[in-house]
C-alpha atoms as a PDB file:
ATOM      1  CA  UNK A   1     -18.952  -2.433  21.921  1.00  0.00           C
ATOM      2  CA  UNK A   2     -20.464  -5.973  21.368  1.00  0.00           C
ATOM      3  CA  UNK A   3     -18.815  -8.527  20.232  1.00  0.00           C
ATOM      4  CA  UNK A   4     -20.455 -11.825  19.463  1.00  0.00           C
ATOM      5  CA  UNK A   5     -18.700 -15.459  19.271  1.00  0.00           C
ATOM      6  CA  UNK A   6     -14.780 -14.062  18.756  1.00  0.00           C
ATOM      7  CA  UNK A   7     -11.723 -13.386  20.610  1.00  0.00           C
ATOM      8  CA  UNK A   8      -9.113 -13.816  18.665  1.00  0.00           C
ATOM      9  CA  UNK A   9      -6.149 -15.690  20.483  1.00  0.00           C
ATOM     10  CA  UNK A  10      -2.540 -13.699  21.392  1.00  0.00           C
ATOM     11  CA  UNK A  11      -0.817 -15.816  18.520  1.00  0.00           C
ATOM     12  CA  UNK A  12      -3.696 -14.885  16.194  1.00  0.00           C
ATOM     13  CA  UNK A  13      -3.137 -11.512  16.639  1.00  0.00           C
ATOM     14  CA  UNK A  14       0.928 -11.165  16.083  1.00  0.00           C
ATOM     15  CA  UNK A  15       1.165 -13.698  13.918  1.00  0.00           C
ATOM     16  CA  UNK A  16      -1.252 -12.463  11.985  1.00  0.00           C
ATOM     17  CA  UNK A  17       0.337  -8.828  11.718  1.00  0.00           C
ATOM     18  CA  UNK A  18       3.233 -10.339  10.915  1.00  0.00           C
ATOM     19  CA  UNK A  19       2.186 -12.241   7.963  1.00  0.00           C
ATOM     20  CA  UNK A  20       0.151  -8.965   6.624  1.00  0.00           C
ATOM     21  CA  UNK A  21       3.537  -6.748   7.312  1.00  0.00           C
ATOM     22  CA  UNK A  22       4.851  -9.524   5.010  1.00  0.00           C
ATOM     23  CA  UNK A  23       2.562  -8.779   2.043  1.00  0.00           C
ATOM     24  CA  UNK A  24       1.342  -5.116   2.354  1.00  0.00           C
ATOM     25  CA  UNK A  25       5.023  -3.701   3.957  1.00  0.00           C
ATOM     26  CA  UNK A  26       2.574  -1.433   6.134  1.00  0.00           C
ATOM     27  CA  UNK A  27       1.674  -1.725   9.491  1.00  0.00           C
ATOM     28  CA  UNK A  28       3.017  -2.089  12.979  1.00  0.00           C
ATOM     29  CA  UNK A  29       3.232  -5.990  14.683  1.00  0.00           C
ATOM     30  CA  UNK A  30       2.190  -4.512  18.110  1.00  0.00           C
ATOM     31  CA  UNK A  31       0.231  -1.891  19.856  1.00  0.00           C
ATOM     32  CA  UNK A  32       2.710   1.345  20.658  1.00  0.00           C
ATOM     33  CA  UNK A  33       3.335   2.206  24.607  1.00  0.00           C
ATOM     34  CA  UNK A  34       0.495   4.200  25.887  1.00  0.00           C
ATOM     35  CA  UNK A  35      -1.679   3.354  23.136  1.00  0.00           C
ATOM     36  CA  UNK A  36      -4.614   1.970  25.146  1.00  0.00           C
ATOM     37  CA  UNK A  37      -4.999   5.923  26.550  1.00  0.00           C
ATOM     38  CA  UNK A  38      -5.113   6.956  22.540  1.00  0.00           C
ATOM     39  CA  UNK A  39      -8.567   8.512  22.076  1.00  0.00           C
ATOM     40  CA  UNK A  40     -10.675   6.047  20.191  1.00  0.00           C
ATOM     41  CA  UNK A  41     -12.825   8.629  18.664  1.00  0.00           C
ATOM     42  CA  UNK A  42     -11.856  11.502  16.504  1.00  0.00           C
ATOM     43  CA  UNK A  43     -13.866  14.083  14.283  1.00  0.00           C
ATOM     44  CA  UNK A  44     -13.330  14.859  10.603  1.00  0.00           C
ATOM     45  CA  UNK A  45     -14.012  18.282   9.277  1.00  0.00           C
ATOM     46  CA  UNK A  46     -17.940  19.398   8.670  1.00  0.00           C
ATOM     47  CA  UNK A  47     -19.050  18.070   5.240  1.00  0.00           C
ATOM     48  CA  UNK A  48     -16.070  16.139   4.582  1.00  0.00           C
ATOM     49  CA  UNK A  49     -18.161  12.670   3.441  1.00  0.00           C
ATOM     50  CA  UNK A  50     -15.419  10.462   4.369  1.00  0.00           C
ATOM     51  CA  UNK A  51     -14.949   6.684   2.454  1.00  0.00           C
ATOM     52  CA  UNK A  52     -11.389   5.348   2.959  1.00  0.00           C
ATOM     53  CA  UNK A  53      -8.946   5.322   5.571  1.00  0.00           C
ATOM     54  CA  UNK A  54      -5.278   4.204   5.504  1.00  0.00           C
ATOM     55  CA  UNK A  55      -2.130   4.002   8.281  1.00  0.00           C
ATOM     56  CA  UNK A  56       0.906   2.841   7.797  1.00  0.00           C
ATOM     57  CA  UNK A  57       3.652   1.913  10.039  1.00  0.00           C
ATOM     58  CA  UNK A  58       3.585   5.488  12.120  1.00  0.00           C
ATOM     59  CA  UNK A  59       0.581   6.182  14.363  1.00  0.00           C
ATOM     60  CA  UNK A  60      -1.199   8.499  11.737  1.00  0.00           C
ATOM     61  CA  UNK A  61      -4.689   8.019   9.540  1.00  0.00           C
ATOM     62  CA  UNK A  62      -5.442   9.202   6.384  1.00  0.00           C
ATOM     63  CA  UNK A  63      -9.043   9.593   5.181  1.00  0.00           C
ATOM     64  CA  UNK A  64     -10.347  10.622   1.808  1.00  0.00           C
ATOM     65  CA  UNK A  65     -13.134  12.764   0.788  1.00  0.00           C
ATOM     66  CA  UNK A  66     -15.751  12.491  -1.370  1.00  0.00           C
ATOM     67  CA  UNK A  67     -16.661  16.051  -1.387  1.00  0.00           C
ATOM     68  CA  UNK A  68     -13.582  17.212  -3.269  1.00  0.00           C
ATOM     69  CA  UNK A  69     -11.351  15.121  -3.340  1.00  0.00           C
ATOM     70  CA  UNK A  70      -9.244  16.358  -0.136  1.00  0.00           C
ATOM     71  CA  UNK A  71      -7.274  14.000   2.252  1.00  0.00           C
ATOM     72  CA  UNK A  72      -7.044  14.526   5.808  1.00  0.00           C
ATOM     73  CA  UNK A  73      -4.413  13.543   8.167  1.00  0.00           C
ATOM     74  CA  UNK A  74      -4.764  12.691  12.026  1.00  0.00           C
ATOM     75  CA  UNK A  75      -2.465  12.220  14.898  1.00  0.00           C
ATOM     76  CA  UNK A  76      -3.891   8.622  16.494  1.00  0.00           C
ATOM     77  CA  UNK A  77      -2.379   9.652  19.686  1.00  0.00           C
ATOM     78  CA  UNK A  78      -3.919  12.948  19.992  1.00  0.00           C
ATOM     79  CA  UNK A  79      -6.827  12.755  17.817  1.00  0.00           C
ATOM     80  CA  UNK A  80      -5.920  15.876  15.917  1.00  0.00           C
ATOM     81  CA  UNK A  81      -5.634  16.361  12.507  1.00  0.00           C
ATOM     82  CA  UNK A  82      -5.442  18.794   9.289  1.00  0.00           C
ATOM     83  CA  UNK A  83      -5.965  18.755   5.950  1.00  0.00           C
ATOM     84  CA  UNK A  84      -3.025  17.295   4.042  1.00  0.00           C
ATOM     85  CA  UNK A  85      -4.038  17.623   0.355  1.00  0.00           C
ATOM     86  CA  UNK A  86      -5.989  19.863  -0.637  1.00  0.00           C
ATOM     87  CA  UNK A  87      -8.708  18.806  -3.693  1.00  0.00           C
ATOM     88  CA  UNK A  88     -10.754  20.363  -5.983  1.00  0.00           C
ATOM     89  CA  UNK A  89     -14.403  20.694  -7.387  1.00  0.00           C
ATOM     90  CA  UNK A  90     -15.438  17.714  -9.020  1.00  0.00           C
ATOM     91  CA  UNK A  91     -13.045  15.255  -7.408  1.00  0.00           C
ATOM     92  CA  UNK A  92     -13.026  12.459  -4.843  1.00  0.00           C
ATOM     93  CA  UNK A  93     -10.431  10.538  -3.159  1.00  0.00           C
ATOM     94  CA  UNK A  94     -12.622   7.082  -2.222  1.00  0.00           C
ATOM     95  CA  UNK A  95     -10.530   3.869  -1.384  1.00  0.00           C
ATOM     96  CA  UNK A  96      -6.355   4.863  -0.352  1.00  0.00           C
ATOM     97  CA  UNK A  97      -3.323   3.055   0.362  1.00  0.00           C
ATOM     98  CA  UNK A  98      -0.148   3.950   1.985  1.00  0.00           C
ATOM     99  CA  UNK A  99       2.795   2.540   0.846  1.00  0.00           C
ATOM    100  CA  UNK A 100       6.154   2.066   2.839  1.00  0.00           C
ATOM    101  CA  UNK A 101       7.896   4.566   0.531  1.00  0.00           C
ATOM    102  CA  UNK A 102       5.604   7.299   2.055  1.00  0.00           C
ATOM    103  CA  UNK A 103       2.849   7.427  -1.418  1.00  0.00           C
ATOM    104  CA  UNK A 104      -0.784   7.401  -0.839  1.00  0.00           C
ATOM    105  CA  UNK A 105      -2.439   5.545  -4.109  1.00  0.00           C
ATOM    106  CA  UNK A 106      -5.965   6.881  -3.971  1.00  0.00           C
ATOM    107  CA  UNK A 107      -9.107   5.824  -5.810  1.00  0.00           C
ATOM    108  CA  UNK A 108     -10.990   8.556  -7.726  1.00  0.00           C
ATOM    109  CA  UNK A 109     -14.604   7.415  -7.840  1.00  0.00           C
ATOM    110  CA  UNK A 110     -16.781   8.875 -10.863  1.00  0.00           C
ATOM    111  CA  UNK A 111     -13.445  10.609 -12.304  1.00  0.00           C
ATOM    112  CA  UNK A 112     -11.973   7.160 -13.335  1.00  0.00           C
ATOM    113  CA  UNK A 113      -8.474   7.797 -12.073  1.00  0.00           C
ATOM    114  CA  UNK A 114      -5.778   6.746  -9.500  1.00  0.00           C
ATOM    115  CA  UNK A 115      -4.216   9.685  -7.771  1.00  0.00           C
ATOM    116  CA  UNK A 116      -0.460   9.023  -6.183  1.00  0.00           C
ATOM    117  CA  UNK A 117       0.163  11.750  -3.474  1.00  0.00           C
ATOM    118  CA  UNK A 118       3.725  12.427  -1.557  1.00  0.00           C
ATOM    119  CA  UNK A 119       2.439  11.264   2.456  1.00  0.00           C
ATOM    120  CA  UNK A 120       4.779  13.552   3.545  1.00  0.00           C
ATOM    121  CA  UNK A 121       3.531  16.989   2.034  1.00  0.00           C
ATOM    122  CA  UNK A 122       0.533  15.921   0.468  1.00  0.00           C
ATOM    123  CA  UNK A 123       1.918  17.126  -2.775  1.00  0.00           C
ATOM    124  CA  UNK A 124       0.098  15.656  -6.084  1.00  0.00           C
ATOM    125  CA  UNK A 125       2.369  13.421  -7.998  1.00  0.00           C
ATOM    126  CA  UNK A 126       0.869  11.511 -10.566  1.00  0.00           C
ATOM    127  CA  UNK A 127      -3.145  10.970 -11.745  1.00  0.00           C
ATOM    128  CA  UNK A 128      -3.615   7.983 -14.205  1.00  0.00           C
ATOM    129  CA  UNK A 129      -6.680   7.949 -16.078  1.00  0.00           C
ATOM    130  CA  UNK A 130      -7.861   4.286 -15.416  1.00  0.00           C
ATOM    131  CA  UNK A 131     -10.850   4.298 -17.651  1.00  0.00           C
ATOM    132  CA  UNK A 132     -12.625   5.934 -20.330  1.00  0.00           C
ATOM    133  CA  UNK A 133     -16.278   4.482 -19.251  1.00  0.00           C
ATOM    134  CA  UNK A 134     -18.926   6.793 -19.286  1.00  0.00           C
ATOM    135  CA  UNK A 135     -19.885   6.047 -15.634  1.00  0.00           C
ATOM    136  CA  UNK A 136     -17.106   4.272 -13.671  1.00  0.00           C
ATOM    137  CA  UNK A 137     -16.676   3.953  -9.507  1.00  0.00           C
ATOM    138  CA  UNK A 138     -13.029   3.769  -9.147  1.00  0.00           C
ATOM    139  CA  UNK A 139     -13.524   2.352  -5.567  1.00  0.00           C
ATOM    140  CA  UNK A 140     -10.802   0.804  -3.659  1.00  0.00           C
ATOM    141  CA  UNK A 141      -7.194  -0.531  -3.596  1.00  0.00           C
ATOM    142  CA  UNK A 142      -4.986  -2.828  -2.324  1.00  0.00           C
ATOM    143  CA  UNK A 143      -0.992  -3.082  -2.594  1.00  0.00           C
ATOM    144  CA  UNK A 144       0.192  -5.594  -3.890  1.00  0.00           C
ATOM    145  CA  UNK A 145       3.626  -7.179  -5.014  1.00  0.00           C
ATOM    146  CA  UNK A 146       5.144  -4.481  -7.761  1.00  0.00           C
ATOM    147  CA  UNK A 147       1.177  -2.666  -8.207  1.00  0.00           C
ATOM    148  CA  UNK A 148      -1.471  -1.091  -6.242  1.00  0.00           C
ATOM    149  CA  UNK A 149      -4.956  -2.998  -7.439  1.00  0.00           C
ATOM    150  CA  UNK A 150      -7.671  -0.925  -7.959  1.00  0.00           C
ATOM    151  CA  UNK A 151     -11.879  -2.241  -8.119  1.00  0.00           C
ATOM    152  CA  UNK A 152     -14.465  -0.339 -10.371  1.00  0.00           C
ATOM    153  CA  UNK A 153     -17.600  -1.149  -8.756  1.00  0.00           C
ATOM    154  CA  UNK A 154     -19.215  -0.494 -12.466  1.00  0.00           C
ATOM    155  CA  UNK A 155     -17.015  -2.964 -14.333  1.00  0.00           C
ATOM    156  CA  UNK A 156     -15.536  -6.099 -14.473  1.00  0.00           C
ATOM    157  CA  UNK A 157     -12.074  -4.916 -14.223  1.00  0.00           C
ATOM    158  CA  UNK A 158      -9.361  -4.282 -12.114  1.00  0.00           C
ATOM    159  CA  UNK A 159      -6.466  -1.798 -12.737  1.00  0.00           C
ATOM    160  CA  UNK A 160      -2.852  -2.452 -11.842  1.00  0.00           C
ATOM    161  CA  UNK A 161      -0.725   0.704 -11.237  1.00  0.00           C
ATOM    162  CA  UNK A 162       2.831   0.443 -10.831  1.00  0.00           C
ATOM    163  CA  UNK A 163       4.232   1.395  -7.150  1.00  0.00           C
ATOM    164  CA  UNK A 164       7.081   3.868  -6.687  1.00  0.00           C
ATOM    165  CA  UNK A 165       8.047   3.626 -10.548  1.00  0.00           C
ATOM    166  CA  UNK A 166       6.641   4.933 -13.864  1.00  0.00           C
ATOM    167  CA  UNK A 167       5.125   2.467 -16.228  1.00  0.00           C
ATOM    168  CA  UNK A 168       1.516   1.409 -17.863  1.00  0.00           C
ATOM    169  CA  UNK A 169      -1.515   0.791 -16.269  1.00  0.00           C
ATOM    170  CA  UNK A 170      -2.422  -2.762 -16.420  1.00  0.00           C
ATOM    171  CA  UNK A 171      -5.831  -3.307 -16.868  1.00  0.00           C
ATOM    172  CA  UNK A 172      -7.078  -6.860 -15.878  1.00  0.00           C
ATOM    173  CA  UNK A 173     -10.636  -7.945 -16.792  1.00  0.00           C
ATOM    174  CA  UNK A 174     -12.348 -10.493 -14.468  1.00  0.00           C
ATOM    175  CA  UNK A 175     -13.543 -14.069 -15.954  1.00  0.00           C
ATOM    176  CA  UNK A 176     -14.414 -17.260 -14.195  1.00  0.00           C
ATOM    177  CA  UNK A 177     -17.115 -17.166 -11.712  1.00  0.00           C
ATOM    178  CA  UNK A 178     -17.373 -13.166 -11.608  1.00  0.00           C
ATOM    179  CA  UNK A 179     -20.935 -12.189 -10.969  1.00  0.00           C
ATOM    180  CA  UNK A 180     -21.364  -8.218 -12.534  1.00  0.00           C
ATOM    181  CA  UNK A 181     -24.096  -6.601 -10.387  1.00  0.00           C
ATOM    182  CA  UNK A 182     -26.145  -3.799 -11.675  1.00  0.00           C
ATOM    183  CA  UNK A 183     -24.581  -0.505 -11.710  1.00  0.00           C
ATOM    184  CA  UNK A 184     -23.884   0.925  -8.422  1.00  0.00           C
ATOM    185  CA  UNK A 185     -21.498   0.989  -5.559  1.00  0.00           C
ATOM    186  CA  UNK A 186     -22.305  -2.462  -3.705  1.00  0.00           C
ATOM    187  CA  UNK A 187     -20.615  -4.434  -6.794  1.00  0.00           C
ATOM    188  CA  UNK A 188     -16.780  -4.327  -6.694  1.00  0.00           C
ATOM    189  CA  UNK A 189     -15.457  -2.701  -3.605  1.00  0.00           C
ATOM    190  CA  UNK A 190     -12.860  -3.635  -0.909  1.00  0.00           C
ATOM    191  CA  UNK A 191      -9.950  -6.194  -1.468  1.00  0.00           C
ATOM    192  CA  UNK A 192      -7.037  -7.817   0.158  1.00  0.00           C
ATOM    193  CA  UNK A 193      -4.622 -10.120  -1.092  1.00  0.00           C
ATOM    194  CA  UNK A 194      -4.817 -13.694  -0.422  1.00  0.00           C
ATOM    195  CA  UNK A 195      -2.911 -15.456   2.309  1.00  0.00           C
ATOM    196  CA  UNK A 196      -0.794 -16.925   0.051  1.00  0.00           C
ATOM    197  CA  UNK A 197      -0.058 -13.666  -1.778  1.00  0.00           C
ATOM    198  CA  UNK A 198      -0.699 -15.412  -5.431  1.00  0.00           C
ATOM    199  CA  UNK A 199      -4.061 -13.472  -5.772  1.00  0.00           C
ATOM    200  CA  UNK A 200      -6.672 -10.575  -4.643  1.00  0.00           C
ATOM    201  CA  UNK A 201     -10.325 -11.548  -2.770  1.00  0.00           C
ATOM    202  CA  UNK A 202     -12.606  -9.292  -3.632  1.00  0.00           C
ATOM    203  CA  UNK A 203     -16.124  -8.645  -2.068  1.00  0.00           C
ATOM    204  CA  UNK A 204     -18.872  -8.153  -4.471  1.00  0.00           C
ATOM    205  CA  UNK A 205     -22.186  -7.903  -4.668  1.00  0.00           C
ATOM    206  CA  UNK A 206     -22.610  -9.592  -1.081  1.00  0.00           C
ATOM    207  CA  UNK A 207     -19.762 -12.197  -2.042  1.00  0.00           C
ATOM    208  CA  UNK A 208     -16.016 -12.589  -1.583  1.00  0.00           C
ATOM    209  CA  UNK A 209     -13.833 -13.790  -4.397  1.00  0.00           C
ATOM    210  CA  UNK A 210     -10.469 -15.083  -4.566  1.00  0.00           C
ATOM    211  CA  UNK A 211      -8.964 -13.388  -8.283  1.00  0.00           C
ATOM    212  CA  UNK A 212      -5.938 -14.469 -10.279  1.00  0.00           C
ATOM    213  CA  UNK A 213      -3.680 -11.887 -10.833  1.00  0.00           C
ATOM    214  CA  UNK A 214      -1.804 -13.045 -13.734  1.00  0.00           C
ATOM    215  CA  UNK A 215      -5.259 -14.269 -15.517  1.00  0.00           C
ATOM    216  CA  UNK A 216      -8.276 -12.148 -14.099  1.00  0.00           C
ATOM    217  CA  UNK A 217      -9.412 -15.605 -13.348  1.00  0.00           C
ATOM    218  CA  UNK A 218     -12.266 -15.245 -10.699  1.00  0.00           C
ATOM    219  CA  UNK A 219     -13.748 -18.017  -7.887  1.00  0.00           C
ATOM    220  CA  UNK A 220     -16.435 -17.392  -5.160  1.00  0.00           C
ATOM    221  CA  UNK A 221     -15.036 -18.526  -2.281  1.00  0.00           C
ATOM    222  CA  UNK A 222     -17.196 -20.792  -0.115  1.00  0.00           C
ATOM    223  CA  UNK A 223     -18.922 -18.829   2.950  1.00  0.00           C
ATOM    224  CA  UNK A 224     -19.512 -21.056   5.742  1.00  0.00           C
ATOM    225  CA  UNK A 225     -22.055 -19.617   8.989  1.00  0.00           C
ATOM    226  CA  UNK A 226     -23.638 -16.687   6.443  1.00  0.00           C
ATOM    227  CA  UNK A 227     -24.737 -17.025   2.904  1.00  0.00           C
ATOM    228  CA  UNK A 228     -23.249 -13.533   1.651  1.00  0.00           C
ATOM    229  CA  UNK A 229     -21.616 -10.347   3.379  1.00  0.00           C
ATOM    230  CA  UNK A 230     -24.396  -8.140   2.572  1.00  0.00           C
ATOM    231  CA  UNK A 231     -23.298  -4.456   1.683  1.00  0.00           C
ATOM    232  CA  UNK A 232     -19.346  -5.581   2.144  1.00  0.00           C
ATOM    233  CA  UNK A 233     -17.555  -2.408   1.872  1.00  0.00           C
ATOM    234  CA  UNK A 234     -13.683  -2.433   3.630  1.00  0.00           C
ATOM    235  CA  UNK A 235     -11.361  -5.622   4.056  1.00  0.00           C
ATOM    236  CA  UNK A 236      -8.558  -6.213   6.299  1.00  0.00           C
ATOM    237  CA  UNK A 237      -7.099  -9.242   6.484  1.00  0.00           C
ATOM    238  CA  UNK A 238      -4.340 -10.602   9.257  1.00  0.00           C
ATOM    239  CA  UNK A 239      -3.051 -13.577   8.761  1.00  0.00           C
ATOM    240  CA  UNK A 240      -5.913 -15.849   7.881  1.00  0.00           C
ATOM    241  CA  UNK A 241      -8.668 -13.866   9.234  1.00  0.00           C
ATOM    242  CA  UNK A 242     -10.495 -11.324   7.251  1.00  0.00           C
ATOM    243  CA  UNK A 243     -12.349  -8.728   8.272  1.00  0.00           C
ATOM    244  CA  UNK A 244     -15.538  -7.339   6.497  1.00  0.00           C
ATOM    245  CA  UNK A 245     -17.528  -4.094   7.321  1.00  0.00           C
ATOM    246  CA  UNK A 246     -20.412  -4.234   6.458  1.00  0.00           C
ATOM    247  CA  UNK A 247     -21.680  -0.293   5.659  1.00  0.00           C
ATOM    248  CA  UNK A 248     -25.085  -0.182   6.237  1.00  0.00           C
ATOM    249  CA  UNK A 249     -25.882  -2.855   8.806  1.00  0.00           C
ATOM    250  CA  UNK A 250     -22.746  -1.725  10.734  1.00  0.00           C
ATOM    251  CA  UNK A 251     -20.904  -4.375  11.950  1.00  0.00           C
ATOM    252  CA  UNK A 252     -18.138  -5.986  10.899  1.00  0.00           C
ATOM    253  CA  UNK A 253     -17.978 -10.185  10.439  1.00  0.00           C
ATOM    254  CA  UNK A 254     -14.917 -11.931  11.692  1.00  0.00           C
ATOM    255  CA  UNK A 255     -13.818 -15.055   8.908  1.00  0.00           C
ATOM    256  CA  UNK A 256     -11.391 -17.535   9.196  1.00  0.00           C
ATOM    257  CA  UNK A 257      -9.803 -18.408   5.405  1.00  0.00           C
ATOM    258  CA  UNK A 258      -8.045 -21.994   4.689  1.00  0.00           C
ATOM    259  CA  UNK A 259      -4.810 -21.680   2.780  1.00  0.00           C
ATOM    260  CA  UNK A 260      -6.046 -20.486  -0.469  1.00  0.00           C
ATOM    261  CA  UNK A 261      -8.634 -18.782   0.372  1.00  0.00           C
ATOM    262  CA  UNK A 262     -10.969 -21.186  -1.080  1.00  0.00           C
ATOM    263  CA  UNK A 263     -13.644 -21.404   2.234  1.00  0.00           C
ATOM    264  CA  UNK A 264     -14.162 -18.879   4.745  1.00  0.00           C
ATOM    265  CA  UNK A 265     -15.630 -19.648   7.847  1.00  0.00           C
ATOM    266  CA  UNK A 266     -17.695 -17.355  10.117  1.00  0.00           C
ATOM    267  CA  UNK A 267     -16.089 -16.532  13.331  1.00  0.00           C
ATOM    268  CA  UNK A 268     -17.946 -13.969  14.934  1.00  0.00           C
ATOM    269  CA  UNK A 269     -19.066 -10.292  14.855  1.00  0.00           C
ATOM    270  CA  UNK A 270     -18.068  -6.892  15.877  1.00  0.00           C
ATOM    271  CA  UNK A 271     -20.329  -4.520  16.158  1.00  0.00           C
ATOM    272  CA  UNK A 272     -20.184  -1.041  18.040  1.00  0.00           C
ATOM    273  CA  UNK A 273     -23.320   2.045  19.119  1.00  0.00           C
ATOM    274  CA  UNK A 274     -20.945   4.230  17.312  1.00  0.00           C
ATOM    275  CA  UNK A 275     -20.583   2.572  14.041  1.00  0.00           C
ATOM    276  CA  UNK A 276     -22.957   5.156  11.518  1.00  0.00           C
ATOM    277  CA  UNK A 277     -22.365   2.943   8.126  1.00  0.00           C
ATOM    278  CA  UNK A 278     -18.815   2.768   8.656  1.00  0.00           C
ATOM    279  CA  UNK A 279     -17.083   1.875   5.421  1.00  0.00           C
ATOM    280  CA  UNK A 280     -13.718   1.049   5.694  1.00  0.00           C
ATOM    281  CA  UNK A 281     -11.080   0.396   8.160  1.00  0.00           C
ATOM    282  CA  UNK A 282      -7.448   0.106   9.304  1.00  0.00           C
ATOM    283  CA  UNK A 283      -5.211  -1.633  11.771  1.00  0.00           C
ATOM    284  CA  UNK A 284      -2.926   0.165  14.168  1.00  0.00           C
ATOM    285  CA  UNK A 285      -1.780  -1.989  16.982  1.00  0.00           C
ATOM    286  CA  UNK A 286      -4.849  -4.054  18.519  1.00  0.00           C
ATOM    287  CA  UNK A 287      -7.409  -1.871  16.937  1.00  0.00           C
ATOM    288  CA  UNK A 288      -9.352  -1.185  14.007  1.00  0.00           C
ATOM    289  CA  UNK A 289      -9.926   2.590  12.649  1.00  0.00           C
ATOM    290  CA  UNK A 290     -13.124   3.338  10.693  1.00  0.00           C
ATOM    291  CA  UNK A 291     -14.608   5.939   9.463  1.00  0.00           C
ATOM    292  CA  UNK A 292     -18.259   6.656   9.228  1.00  0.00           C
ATOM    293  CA  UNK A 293     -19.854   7.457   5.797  1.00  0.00           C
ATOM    294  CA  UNK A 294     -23.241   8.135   7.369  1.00  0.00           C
ATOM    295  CA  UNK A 295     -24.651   7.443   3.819  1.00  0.00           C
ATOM    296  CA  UNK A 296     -28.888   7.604   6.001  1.00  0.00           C
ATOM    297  CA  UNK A 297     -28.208  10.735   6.892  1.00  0.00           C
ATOM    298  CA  UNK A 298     -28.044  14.185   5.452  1.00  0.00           C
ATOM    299  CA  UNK A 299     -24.452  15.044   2.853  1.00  0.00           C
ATOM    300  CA  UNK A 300     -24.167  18.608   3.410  1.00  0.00           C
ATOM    301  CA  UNK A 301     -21.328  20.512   3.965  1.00  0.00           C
ATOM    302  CA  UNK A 302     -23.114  20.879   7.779  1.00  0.00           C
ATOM    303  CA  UNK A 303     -23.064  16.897   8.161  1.00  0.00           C
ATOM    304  CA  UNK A 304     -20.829  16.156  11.008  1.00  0.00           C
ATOM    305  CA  UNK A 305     -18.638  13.032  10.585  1.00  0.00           C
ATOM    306  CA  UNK A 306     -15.846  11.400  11.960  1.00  0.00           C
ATOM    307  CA  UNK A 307     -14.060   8.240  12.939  1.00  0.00           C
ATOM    308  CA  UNK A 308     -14.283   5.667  15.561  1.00  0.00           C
ATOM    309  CA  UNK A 309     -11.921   2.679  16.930  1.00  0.00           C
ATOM    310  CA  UNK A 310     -12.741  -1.026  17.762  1.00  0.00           C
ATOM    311  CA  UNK A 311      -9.946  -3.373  19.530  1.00  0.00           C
ATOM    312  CA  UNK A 312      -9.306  -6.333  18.228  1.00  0.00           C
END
């Protein structure tokens, strides 16, 4: 692995797990005994065209698939896994989210929805129908306060569904500085909430953006060492630094944000010979978990994939 220009600092680290275990409830402040002999590689099944990955405070991942819709579930000590939820034709689980109650809030891509599924058994609890659009990209999700926040990477919207509870979808439409690319998967993708937990950033089109949540309100935040984040996919943010993989040049850039979010500053870059257009990622401990989309190569239920680790 090659990292360029950061290191992040022992305090940076834990105090910046802490202060995401203080807005997300997921997560674990410290690396687990034994952890640095966990395998740092693990494969997916054949075919499985992986997007998201999620793990909360116990040491297991769970990716999506945008073949059927499927989730798949993987011991990070052992590297083994199964399928957890089973999907169906014309489905896809993109973006997910575990929650400290033990849901998964999953993104549905093309379908438009938000799936809720039971950790535990991978039973199917509740689909909301975000959108009516023709063509939507229900993409990824954060959680948030009393909602999990989900992008549509073909509309200016995001879509507030209520955690652990029934209730309506909110739907949120995004003002302000918001910059709608053309139609396709590069425009509204990852997000994280601020570090002040009174909004969302958002990458983009290439940009991050700090969003209201209460007004939809949107404001490019200032990039400072790069003029965009070209193809930003994932985010993961610790304290005040945010992480942003970048799919198809695979790396991921290393920011520092002020208070508000307001100016991000380049710290460095991670980047790794096994990254193959990772996509998204997740902390355990001192690492990072991605999984690689491998969007150049072949999607055919032969296409091997799988998911690689990066400490931090």
């Amino acid at each position: 692995m090659t990292r360029n220009h950061f290191q992040p600092s022992r305090r940076t680290v834990l105090g910046g797990a802490l202060a995401a275990l203080a807005v997300t409830g997921t997560g674990t402040a410290q690396a687990a005994p034994g952890a640095a002999a966990w395998p740092s590689e693990f494969p997916l099944p054949d075919g499985w065209l992986p997007e998201g990955i999620t793990i909360g405070s116990r040491p297991y991942a769970y990716m999506g698939s945008r073949a059927d819709g499927s989730i798949y579930r993987t011991d990070l000590r052992t590297g083994e896994g199964g399928v957890l939820h089973n999907g169906g034709t014309g489905l896809a689980s993109i973006g997910l989210k575990l929650d400290g109650d033990g849901l998964l809030y999953v993104a549905g891509g093309a379908g438009g929805t938000a799936k809720v599924v039971d950790a535990r058994n991978g039973e199917l609890l509740t689909t909301y129908q975000l959108t009516r659009n023709a063509a939507p990209f229900v993409n990824d999700v954060v959680l948030h306060r009393d909602r999990a926040w989900f992008t549509d990477s073909r509309d200016a919207v995001l879509y507030g569904v209520p955690r652990g509870r029934e209730g309506e979808v909110r739907a949120l439409p995004l003002t302000g500085e918001w910059v709608q690319a053309p139609a396709g998967t590069n425009s509204a993708n990852g997000l994280v909430a601020t570090p002040d937990g009174r909004g969302l950033i958002v990458v983009n089109a290439g940009q991050l953006y700090t969003v209201g949540i209460r007004t939809g309100h949107a404001t490019r935040v200032a990039l400072v060492g790069a003029t965009d984040v070209t193809n930003g996919d994932g985010l993961v943010r610790l304290g005040r630094t945010l992480y942003v993989v970048q799919n198809r040049l695979n790396k991921i850039t290393v920011w520092d944000l002020d208070r508000t979010a307001t100016t991000a500053t380049l710290r460095g870059t991670i980047t790794d010979p096994r990254f193959d257009v990772p996509t998204t990622a997740a902390r355990f401990g001192n690492r990072l978990y991605l999984v690689n989309a491998r969007f150049t190569s072949p999607q055919t239920p032969e296409t091997t994939f799988n998911a690689v680790a990066v400490s931090l």
